[in-house]
Protein backbone atom coordinates (compact mmCIF):
# COMPACT_ATOMS: atom_id res chain seq x y z
CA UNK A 1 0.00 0.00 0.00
CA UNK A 2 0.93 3.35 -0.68
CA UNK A 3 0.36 6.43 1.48
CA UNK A 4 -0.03 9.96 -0.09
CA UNK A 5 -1.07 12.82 2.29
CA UNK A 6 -3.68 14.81 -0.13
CA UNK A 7 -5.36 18.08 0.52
CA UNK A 8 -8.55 16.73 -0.54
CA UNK A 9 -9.13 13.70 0.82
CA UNK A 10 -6.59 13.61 3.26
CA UNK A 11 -4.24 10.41 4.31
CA UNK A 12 -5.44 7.84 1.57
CA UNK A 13 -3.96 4.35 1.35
CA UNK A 14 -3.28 3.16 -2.52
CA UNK A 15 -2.87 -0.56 -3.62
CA UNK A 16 0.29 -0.37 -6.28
CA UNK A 17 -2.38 -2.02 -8.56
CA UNK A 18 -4.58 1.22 -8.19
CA UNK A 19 -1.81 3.20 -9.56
CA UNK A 20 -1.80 4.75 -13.17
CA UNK A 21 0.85 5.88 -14.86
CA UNK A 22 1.66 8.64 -17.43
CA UNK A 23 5.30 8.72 -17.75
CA UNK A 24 5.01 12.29 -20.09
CA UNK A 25 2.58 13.88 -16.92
CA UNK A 26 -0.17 16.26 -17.71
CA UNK A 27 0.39 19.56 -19.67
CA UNK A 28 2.22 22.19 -17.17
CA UNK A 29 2.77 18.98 -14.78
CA UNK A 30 4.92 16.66 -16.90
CA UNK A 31 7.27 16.03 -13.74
CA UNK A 32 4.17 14.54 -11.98
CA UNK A 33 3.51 10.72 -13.36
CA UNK A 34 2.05 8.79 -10.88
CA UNK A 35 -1.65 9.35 -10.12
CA UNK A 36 -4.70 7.67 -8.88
CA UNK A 37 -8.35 7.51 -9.85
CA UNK A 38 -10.66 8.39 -6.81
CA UNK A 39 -14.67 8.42 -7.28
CA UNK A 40 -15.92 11.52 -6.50
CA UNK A 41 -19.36 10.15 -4.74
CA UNK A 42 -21.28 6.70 -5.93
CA UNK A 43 -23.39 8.62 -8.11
CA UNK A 44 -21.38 11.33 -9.52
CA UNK A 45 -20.28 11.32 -13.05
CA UNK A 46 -17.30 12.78 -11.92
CA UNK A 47 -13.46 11.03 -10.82
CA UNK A 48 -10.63 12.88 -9.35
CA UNK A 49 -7.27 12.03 -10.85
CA UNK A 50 -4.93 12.84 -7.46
CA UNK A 51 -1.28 12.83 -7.72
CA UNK A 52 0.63 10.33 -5.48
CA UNK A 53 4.06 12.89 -6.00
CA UNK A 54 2.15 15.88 -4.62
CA UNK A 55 -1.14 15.47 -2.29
CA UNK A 56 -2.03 18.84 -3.81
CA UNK A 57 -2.91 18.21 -7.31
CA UNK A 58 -5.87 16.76 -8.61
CA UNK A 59 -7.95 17.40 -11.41
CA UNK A 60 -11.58 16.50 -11.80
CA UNK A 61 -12.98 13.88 -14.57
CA UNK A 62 -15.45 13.41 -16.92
CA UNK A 63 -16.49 10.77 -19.64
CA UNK A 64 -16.64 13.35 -22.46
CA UNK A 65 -19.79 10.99 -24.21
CA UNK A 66 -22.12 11.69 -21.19
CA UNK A 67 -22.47 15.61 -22.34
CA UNK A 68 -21.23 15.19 -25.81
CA UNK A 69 -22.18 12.04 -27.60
CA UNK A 70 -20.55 13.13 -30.66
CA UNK A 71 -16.73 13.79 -29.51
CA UNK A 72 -14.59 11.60 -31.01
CA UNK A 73 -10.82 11.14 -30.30
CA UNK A 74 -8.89 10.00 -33.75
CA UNK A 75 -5.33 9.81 -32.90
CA UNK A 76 -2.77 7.98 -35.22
CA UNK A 77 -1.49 4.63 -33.39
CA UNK A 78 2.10 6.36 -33.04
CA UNK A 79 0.51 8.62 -30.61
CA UNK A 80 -1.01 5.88 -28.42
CA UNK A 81 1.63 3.08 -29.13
CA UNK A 82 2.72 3.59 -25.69
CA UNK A 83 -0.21 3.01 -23.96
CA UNK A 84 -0.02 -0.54 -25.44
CA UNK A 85 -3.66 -1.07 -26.18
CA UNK A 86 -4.58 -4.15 -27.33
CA UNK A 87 -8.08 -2.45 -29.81
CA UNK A 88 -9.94 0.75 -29.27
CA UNK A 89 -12.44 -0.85 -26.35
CA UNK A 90 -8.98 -0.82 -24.01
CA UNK A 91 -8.99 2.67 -24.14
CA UNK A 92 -11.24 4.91 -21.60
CA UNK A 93 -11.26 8.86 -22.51
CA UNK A 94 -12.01 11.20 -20.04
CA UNK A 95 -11.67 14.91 -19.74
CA UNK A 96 -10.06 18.00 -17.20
CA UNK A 97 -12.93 19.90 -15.98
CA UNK A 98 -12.89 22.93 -14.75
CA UNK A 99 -15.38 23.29 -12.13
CA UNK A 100 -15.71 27.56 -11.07
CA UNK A 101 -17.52 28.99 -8.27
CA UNK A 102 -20.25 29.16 -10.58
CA UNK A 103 -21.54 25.35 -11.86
CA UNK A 104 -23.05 27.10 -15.14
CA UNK A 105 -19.63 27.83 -15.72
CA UNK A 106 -18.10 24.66 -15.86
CA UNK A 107 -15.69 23.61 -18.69
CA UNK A 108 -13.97 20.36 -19.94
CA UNK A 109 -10.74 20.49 -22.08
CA UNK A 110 -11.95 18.58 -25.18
CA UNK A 111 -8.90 20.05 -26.55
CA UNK A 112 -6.46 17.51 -24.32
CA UNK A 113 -8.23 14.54 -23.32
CA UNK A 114 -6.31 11.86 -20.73
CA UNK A 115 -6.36 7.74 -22.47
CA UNK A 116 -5.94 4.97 -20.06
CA UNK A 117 -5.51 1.77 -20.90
CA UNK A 118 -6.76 0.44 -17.11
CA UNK A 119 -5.64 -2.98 -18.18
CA UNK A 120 -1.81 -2.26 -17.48
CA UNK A 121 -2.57 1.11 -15.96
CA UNK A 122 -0.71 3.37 -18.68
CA UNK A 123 -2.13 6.68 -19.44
CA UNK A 124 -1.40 9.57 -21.40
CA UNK A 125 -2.59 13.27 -22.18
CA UNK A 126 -3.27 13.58 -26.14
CA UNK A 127 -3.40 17.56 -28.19
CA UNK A 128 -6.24 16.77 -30.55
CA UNK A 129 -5.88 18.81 -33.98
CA UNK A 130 -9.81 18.88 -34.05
CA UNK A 131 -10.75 23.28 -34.79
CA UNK A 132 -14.20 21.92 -33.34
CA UNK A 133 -12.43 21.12 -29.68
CA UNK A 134 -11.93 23.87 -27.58
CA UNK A 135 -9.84 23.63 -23.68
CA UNK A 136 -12.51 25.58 -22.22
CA UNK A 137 -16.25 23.97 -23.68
CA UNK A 138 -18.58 24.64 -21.31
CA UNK A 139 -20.56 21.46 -20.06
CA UNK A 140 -23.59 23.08 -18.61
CA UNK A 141 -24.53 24.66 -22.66
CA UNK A 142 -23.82 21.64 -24.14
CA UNK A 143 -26.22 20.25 -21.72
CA UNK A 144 -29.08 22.02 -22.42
CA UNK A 145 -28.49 21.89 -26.50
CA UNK A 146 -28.71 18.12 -25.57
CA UNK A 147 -31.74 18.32 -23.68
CA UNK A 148 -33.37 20.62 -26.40
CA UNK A 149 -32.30 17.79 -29.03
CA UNK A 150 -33.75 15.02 -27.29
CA UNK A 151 -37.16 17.00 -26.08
CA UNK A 152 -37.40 18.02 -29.79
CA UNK A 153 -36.64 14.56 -30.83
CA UNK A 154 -39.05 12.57 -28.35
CA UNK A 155 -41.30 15.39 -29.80
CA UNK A 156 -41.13 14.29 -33.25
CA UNK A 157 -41.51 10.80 -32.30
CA UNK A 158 -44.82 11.77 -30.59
CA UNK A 159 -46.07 13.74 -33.55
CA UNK A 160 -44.96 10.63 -35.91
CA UNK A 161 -46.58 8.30 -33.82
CA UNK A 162 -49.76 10.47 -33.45
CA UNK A 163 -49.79 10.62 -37.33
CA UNK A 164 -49.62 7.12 -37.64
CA UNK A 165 -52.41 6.21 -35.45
CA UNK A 166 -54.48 9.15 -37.47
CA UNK A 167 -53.82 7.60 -40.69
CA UNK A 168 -54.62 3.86 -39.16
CA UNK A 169 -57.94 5.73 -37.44
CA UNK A 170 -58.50 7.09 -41.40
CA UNK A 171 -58.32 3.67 -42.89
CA UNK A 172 -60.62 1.76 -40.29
CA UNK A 173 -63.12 4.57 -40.41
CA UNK A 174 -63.03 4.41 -44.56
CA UNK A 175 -62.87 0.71 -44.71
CA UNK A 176 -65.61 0.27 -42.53
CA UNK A 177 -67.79 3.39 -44.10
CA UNK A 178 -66.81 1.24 -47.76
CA UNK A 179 -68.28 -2.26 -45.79
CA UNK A 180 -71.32 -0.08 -44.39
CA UNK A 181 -71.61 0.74 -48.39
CA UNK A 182 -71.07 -2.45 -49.64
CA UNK A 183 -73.87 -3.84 -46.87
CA UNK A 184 -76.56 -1.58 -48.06
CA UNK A 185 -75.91 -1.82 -51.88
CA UNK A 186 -76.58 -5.59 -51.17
CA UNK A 187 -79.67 -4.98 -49.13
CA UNK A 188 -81.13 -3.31 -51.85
């Protein structure tokens, strides 16, 4: 076990085969390589990637897909040879989040995001050439835009649903009108 003395969680106690390593660091940290992932409650979406070199640093964690389904991370294999990963479903992505005073605020740097390869623990901070990716996207908009597309979505699905049932209401109410038609032609 390994003891680190953080300012966060205080004295924490680390199995070695907790520990992740990025042997390049973390932009403006790259002499800080040993780190641990820490759940930030049960339920949270977010992780806290502490430091074991310096009980100070630690930067909060998001999965990237949970506020935008669409990011994608295309990185040439020289640039993730290191992590060793065996196919793409080895590799987790997460993203720094900034997390102000102010939640609306919020940002994630879609501009760097960490890989791990949690099978032998390797990890590694990418620079994505993607003009789309910013370092400071704010969650909280991206968010809502979600929440618009999916209430406008599920609101199209309603309306096409509605429209079939109209049309199926139409035909039963013709076809039987045409039987109640055929019925009294033959009464005649």
């Amino acid at each position: 076990m390994i003891q680190v003395k953080t300012t966060r969680f205080g004295d924490i106690e680390v199995r070695k085969s907790d520990v992740i390593e990025l042997p390049s660091g973390l932009i403006g940290f790259p002499e800080l390589t040993t780190y641990v992932l820490l759940d930030h409650d049960k339920e949270s979406p977010f992780k806290w990637l502490q430091s074991l070199q310096d009980g100070g640093i630690a930067f909060v964690l998001i999965n990237p897909l949970l506020f935008n389904p669409d990011y994608t991370v295309e990185v040439s294999e020289m640039e993730v040879g290191d992590l060793k990963l065996g196919s793409e479903d080895d590799a987790v992505i997460s993203v720094i989040v900034t997390m102000p005073s102010n939640p609306q605020n919020m940002t994630a740097n879609l501009k760097a995001p960490l890989v791990f390869n949690l099978k032998n623990r390797l990890g590694k901070q990418l620079i994505l050439n993607n003009p789309a990716y910013s370092t400071r996207h704010n969650v909280m908009e991206e968010l809502k835009k979600r929440a618009a597309e999916i209430d406008a979505s599920q609101a199209q699905q309603v309306i096409d649903s509605a429209k079939i049932e109209a049309a199926n209401t139409l035909k039963e109410a013709v076809g039987s009108s045409t039987a109640s038609k055929s019925k009294s032609t033959k009464k005649r």
